[in-house]
N, C-alpha and C. Protein backbone atom coordinates (compact mmCIF):
# COMPACT_ATOMS: atom_id res chain seq x y z
N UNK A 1 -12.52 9.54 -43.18
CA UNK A 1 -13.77 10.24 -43.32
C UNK A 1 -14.89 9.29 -43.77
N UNK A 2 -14.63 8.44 -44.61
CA UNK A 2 -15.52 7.69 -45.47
C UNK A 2 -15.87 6.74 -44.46
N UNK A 3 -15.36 6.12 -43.78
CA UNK A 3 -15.24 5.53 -42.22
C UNK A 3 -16.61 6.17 -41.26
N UNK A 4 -16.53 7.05 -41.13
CA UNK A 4 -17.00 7.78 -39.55
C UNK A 4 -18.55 7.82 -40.70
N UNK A 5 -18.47 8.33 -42.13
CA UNK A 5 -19.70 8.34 -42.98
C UNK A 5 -20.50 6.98 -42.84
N UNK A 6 -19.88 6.09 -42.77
CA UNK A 6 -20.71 4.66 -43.07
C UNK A 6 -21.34 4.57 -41.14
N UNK A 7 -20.00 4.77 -40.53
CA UNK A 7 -20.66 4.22 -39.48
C UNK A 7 -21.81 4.85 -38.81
N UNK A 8 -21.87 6.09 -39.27
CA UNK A 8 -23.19 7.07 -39.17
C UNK A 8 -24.66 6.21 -39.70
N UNK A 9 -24.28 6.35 -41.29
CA UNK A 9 -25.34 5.89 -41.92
C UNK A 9 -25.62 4.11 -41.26
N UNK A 10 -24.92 3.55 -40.85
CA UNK A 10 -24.72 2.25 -40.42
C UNK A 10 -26.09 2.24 -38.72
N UNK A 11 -25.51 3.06 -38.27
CA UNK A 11 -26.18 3.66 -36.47
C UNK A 11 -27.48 4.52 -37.16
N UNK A 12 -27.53 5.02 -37.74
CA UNK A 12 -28.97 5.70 -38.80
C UNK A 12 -30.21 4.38 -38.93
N UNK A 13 -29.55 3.52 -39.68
CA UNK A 13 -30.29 2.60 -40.86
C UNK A 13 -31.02 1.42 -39.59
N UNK A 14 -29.83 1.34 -38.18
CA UNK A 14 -29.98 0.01 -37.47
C UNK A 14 -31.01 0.86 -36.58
N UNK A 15 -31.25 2.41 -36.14
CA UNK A 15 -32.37 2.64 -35.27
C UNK A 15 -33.67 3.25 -36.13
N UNK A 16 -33.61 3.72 -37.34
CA UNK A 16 -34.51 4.03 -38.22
C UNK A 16 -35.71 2.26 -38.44
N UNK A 17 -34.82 1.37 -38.53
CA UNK A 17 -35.63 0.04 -38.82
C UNK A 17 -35.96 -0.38 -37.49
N UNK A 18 -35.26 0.11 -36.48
CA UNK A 18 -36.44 -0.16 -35.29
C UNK A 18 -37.66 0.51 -35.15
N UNK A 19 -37.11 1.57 -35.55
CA UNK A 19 -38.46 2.57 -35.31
C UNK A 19 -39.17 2.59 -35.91
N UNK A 20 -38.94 2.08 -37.63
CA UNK A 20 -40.37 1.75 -38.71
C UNK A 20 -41.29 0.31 -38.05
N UNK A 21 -39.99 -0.46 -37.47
CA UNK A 21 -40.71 -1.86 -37.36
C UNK A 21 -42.14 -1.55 -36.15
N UNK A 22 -41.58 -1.49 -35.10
CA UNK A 22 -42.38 -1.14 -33.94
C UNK A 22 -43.74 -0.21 -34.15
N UNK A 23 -42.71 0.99 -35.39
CA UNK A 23 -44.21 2.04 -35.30
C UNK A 23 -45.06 1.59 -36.46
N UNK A 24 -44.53 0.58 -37.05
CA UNK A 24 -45.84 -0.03 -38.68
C UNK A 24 -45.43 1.01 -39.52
N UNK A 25 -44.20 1.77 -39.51
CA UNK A 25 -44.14 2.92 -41.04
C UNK A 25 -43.29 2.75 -41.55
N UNK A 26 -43.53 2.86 -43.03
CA UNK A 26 -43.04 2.71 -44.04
C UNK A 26 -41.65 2.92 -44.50
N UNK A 27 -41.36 4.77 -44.00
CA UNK A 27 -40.56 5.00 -43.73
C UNK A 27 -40.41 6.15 -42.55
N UNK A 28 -39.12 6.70 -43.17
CA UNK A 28 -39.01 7.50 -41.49
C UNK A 28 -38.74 8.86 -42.67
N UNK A 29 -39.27 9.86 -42.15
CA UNK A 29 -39.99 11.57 -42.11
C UNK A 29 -38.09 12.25 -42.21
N UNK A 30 -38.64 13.19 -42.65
CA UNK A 30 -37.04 14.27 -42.53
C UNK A 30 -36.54 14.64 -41.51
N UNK A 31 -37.77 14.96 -40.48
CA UNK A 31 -37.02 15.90 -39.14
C UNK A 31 -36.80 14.35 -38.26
N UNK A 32 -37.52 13.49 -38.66
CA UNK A 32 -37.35 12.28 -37.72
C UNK A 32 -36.10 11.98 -38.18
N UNK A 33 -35.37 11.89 -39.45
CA UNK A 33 -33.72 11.55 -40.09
C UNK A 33 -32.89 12.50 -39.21
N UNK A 34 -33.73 13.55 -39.35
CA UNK A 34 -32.21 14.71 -38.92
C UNK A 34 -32.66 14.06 -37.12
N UNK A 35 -33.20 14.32 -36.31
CA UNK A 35 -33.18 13.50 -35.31
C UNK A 35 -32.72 12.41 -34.82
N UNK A 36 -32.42 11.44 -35.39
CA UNK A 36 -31.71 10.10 -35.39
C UNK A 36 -30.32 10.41 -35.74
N UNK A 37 -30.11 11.11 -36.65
CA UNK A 37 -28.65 11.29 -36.92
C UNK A 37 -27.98 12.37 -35.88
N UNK A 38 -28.60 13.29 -35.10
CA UNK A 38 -28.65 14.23 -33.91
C UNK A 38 -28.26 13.44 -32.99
N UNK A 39 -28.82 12.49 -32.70
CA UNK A 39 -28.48 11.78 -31.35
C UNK A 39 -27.35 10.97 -31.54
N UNK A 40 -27.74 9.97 -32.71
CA UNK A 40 -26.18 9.36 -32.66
C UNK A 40 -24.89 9.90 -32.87
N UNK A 41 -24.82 10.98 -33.57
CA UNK A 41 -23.60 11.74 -33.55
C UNK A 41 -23.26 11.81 -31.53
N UNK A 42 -24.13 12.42 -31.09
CA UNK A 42 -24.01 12.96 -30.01
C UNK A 42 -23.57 12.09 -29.01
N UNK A 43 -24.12 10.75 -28.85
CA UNK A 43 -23.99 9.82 -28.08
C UNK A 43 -22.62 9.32 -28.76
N UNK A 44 -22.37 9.00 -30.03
CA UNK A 44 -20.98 8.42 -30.34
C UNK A 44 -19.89 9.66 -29.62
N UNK A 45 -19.94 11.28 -30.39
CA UNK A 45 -18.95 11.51 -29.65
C UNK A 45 -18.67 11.96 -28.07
N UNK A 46 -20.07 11.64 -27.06
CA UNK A 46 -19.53 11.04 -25.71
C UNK A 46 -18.91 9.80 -26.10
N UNK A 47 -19.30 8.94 -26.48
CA UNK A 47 -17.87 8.08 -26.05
C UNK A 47 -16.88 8.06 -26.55
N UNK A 48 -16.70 8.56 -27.85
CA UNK A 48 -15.39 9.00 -28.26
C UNK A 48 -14.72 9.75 -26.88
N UNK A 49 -15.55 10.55 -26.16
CA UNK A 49 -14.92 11.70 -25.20
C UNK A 49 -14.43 10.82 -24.27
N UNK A 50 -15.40 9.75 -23.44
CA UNK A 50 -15.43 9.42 -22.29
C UNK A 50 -14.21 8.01 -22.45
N UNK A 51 -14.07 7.82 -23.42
CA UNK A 51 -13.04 6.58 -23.90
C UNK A 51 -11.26 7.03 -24.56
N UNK A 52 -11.08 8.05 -24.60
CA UNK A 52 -10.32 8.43 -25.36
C UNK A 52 -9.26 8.10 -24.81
N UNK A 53 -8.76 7.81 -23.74
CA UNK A 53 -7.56 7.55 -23.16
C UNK A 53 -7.21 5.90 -22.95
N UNK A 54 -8.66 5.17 -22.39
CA UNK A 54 -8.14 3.82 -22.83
C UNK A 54 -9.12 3.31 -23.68
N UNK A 55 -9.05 3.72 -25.55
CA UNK A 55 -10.15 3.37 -25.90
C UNK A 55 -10.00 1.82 -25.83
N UNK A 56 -9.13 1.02 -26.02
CA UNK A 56 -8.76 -0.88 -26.54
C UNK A 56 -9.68 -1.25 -25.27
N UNK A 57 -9.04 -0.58 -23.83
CA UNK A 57 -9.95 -1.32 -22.99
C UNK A 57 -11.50 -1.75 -23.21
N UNK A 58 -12.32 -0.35 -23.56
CA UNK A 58 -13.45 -0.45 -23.53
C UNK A 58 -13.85 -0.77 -24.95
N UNK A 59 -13.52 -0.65 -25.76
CA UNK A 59 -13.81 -1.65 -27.32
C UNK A 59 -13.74 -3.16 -26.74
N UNK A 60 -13.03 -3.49 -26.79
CA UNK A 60 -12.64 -4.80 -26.22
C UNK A 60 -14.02 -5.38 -24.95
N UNK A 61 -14.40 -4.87 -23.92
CA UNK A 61 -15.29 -4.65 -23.34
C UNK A 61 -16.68 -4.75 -24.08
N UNK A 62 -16.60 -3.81 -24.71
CA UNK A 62 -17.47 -3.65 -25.85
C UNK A 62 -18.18 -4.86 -26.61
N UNK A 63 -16.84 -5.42 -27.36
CA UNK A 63 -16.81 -6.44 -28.13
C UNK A 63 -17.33 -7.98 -27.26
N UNK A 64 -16.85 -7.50 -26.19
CA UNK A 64 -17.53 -8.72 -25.07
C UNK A 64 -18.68 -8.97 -24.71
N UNK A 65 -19.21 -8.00 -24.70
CA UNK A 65 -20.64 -7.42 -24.36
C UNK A 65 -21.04 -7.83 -25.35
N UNK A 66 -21.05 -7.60 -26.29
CA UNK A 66 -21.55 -8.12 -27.61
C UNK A 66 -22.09 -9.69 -27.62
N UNK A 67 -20.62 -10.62 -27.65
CA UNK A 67 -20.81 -11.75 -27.76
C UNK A 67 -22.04 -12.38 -26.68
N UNK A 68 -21.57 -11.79 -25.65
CA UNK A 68 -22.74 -12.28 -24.56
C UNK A 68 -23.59 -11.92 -24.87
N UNK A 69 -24.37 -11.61 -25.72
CA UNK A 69 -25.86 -11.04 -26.11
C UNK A 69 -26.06 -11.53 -27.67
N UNK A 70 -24.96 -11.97 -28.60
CA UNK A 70 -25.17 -12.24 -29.92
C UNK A 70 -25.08 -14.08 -29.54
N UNK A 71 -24.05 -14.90 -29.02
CA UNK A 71 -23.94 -16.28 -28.71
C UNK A 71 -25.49 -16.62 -28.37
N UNK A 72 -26.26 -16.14 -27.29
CA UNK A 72 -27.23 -16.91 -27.03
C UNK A 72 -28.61 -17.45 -28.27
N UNK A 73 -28.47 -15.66 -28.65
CA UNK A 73 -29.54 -15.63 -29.58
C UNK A 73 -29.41 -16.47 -31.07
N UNK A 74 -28.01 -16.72 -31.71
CA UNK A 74 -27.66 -17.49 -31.93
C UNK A 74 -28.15 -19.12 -32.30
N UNK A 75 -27.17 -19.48 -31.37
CA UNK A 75 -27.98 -20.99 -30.55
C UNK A 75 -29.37 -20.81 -30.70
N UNK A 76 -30.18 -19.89 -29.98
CA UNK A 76 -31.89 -20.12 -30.38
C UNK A 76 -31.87 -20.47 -32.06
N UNK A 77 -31.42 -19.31 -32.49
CA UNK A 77 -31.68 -19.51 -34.31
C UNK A 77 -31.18 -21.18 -34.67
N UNK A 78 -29.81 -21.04 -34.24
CA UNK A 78 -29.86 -22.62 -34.90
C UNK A 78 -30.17 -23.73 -34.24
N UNK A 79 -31.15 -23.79 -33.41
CA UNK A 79 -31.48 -25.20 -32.55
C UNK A 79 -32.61 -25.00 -33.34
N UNK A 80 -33.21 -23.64 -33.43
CA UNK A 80 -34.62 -23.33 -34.04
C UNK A 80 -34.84 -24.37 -35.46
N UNK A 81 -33.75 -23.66 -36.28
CA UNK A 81 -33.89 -23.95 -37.69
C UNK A 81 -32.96 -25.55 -37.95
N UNK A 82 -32.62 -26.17 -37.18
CA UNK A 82 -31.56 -27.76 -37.45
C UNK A 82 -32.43 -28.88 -36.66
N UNK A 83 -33.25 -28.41 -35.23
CA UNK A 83 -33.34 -29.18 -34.87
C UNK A 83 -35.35 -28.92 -34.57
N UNK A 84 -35.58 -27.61 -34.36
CA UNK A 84 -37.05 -27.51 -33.84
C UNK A 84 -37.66 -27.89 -35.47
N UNK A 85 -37.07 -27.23 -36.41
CA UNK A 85 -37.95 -27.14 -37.62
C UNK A 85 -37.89 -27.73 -39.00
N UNK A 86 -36.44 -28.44 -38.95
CA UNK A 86 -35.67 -29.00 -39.77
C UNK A 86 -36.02 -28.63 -40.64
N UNK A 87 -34.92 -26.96 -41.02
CA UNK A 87 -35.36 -26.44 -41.84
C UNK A 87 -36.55 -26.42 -42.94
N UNK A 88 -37.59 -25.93 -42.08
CA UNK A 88 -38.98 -25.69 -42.97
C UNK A 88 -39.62 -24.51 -42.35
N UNK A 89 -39.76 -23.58 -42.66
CA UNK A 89 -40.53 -22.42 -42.71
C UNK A 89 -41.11 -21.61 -43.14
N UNK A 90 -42.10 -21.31 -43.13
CA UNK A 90 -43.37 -20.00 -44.13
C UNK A 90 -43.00 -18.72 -43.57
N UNK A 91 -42.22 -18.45 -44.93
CA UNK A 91 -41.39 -17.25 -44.96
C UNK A 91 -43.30 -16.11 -44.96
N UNK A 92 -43.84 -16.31 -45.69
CA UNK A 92 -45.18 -15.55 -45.33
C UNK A 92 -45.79 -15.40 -44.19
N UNK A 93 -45.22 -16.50 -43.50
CA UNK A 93 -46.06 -16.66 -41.45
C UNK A 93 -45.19 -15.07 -40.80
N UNK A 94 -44.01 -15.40 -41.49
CA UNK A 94 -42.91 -14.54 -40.59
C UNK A 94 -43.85 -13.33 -40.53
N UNK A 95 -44.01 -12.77 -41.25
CA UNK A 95 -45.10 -11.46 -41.51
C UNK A 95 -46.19 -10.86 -41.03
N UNK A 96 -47.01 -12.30 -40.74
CA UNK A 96 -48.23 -11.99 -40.38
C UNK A 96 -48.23 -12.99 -38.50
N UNK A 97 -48.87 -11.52 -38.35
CA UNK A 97 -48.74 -11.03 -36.61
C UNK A 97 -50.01 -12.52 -36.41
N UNK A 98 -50.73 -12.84 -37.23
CA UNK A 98 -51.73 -13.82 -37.32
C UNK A 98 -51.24 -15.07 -37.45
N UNK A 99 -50.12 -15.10 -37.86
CA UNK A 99 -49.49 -16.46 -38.83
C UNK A 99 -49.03 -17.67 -37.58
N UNK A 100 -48.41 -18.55 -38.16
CA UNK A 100 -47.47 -19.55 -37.31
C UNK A 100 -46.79 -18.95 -36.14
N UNK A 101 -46.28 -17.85 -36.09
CA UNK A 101 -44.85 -17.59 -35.88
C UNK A 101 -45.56 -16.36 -34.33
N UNK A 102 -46.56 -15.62 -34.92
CA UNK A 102 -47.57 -15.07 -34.22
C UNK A 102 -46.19 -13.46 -33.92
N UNK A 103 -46.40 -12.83 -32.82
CA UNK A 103 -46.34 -11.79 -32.63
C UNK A 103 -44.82 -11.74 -31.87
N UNK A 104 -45.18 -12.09 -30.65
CA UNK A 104 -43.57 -12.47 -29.55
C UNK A 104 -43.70 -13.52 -28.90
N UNK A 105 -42.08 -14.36 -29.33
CA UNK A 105 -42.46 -15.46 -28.19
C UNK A 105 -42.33 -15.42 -27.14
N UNK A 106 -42.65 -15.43 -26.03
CA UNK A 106 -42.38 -15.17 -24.30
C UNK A 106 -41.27 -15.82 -24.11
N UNK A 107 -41.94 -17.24 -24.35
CA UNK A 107 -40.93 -18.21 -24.00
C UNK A 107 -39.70 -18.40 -24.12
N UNK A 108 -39.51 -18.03 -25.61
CA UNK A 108 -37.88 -17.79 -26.16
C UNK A 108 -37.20 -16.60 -25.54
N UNK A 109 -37.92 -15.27 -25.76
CA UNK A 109 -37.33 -14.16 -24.90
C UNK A 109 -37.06 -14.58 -23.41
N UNK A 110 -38.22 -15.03 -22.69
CA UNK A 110 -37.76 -15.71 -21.14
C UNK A 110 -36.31 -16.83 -21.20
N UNK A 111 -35.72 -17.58 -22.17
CA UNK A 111 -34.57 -18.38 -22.37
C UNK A 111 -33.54 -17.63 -22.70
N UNK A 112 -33.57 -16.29 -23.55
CA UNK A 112 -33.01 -15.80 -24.26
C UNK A 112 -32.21 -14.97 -22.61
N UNK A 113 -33.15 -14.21 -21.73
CA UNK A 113 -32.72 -13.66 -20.95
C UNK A 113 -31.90 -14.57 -19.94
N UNK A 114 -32.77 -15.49 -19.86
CA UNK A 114 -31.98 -16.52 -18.82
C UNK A 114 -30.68 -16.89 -19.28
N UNK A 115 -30.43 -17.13 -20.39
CA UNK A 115 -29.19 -17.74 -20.78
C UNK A 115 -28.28 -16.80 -20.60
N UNK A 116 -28.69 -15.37 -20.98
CA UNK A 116 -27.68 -14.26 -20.78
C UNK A 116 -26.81 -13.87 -19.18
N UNK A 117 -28.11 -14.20 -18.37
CA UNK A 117 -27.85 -14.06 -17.10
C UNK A 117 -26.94 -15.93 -16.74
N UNK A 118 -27.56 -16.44 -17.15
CA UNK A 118 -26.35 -17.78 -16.93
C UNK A 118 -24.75 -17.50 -17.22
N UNK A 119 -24.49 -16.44 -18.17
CA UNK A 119 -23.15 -16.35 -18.50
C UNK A 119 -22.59 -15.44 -17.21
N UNK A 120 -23.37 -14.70 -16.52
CA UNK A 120 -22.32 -13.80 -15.81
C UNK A 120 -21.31 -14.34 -15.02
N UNK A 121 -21.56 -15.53 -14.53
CA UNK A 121 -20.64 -16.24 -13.52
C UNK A 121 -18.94 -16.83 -14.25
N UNK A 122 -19.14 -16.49 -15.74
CA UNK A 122 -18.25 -16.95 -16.64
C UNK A 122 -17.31 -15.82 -17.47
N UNK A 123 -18.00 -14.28 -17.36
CA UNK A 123 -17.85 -13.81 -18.18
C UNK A 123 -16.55 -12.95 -17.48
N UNK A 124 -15.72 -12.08 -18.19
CA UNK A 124 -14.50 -11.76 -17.81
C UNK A 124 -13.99 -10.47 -18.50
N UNK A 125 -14.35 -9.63 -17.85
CA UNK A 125 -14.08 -7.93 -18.83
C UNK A 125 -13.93 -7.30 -17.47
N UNK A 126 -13.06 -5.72 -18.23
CA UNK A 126 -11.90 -5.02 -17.62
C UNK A 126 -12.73 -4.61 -16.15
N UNK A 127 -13.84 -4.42 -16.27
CA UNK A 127 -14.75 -3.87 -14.88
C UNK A 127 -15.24 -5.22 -14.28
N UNK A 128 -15.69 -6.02 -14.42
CA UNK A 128 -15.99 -7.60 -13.90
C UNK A 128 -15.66 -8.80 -14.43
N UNK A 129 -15.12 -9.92 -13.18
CA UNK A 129 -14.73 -10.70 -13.49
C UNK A 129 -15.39 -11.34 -12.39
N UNK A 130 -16.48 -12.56 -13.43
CA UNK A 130 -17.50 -13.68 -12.71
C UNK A 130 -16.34 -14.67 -11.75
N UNK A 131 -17.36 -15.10 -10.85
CA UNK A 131 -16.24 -16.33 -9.81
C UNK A 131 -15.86 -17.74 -10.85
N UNK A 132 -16.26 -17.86 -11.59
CA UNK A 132 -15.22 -18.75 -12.41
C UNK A 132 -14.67 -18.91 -13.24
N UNK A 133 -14.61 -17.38 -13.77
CA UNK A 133 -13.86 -16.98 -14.90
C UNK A 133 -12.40 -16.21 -14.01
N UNK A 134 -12.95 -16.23 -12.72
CA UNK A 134 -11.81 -16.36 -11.95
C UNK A 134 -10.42 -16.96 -11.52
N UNK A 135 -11.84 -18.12 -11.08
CA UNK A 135 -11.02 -19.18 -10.69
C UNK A 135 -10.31 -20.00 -11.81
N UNK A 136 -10.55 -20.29 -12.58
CA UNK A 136 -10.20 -20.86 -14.00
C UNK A 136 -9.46 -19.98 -15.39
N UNK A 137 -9.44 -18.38 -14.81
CA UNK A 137 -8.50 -17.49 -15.67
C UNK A 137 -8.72 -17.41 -16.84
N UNK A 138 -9.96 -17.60 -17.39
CA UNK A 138 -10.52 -17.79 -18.86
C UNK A 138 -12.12 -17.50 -18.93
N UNK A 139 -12.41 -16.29 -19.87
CA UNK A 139 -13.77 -16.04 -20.51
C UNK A 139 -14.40 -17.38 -20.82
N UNK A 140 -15.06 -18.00 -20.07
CA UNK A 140 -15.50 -19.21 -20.98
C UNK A 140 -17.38 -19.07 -21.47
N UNK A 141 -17.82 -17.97 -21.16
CA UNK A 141 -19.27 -17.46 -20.85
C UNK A 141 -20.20 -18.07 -22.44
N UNK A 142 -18.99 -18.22 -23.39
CA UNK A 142 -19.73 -18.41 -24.28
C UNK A 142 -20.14 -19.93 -24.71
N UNK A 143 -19.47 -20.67 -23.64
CA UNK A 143 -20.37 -22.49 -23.41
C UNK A 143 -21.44 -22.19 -22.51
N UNK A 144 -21.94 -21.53 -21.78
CA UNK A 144 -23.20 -21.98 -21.26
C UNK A 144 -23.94 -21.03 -22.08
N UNK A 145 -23.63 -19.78 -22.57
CA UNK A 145 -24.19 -19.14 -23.38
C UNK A 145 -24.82 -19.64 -24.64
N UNK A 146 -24.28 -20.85 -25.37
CA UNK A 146 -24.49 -21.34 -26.61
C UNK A 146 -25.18 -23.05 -26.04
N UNK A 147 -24.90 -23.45 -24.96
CA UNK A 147 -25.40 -24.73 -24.76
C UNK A 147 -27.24 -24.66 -23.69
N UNK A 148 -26.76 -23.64 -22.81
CA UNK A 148 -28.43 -23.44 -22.57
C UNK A 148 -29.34 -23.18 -23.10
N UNK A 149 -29.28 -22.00 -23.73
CA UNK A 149 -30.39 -21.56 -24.74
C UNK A 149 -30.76 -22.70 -26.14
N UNK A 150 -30.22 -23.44 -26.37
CA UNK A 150 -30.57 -23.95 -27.57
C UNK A 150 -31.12 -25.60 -26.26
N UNK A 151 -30.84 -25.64 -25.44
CA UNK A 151 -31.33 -26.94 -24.88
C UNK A 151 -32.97 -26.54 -24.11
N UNK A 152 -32.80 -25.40 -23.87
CA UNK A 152 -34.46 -25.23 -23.24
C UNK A 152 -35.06 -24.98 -24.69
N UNK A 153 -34.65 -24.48 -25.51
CA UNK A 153 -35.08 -23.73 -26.76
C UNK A 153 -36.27 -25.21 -27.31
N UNK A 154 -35.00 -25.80 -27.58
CA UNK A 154 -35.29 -27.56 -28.44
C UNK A 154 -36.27 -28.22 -27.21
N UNK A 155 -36.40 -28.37 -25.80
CA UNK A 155 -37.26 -28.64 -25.31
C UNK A 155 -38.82 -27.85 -25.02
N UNK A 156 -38.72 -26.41 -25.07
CA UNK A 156 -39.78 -25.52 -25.30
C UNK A 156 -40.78 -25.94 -26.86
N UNK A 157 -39.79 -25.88 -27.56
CA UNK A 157 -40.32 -25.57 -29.15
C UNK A 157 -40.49 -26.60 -29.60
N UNK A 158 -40.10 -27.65 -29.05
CA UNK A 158 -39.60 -28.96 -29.60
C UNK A 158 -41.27 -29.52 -29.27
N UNK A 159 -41.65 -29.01 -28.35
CA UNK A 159 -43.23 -29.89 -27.40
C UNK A 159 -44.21 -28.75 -28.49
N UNK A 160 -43.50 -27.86 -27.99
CA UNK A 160 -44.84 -26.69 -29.35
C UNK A 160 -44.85 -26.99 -30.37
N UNK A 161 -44.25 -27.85 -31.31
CA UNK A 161 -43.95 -27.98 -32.75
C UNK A 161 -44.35 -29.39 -32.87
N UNK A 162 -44.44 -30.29 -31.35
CA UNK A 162 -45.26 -31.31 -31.71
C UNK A 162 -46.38 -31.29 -31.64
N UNK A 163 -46.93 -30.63 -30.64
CA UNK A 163 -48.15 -30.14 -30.25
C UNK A 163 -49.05 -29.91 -31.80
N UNK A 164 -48.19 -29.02 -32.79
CA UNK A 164 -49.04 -28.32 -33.44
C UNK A 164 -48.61 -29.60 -34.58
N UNK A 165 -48.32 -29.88 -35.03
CA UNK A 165 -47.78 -31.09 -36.01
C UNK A 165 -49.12 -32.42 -36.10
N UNK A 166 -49.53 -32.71 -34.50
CA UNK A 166 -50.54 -33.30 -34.10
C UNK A 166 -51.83 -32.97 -34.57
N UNK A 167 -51.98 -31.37 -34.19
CA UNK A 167 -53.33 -30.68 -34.50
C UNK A 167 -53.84 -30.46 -35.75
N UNK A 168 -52.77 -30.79 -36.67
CA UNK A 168 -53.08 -30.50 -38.43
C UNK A 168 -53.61 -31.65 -38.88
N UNK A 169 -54.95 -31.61 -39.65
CA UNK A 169 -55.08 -32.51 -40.10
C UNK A 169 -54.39 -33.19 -40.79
């Protein structure tokens, strides 16, 4: 019980902070709580429903999916912070939509996607299996996943961070 409680409040807390971030509020309203917790119940137990017979397959699946979307972003963070910035950052920039850091980076999101789509040819779960995760009988999605993105990353950011390094008095 205490289980299914957290993972509620867990699926609550992770779309409530999207929805403060995006909408600028503070917090989130009562009927907007009971709403968020409405849906995710609802959507978890479809898949409780729609999984119930082979749940390992699709966890597992799941868990794959994951990595291919957590590895890339990853790599950005640490090429970002070891090699673009050596470790130095204005934790105050992060904040302000005005600051260093500014609003969205295109560029990184445009790498971020690319790299994701670089893995499909590698990647290897119960519904698809890429042509060389084929031919080679092994998930390997998470080397180009972790080696592209941080190599355009460090060449993108790497020219922006000299660029601006230059411009300071």
């Amino acid at each position: 019980f205490q289980a299914g409680v957290m993972n509620l409040y867990s699926a609550y807390m992770s779309v409530s902070t999207v929805i403060t971030g995006f909408g600028n509020q503070g917090h989130v309203g009562r009927p907007l709580k009971f709403a968020i917790m409405s849906v995710v119940i609802i959507f978890a137990t479809a898949i409780a429903i729609f999984s119930q017979h082979d749940f390992h397959r699709y966890f597992g699946d799941m868990l794959g999916i994951m990595v291919y979307m957590l590895v890339p972003w990853s790599a950005i963070n640490l090429a970002d912070y070891y090699v673009v910035r050596k470790g130095r950052y204005s934790v105050r920039d992060m904040f302000d939509v005005a600051g260093l850091y500014g609003d969205f980076n295109w560029g990184t999101i445009g790498i971020y996607c690319l790299s994701i789509l670089a893995q499909i040819p590698f990647i290897q779960l119960t519904f698809y299996e890429g042509p060389v995760a084929r031919l080679i009988g092994a998930d390997i999605a998470w080397i180009p996943g972790l080696i592209i993105p941080a190599a355009f990353y460090c060449l993108l950011e790497g020219r922006r961070e000299q660029a601006r390094s230059v411009a300071l008095p």
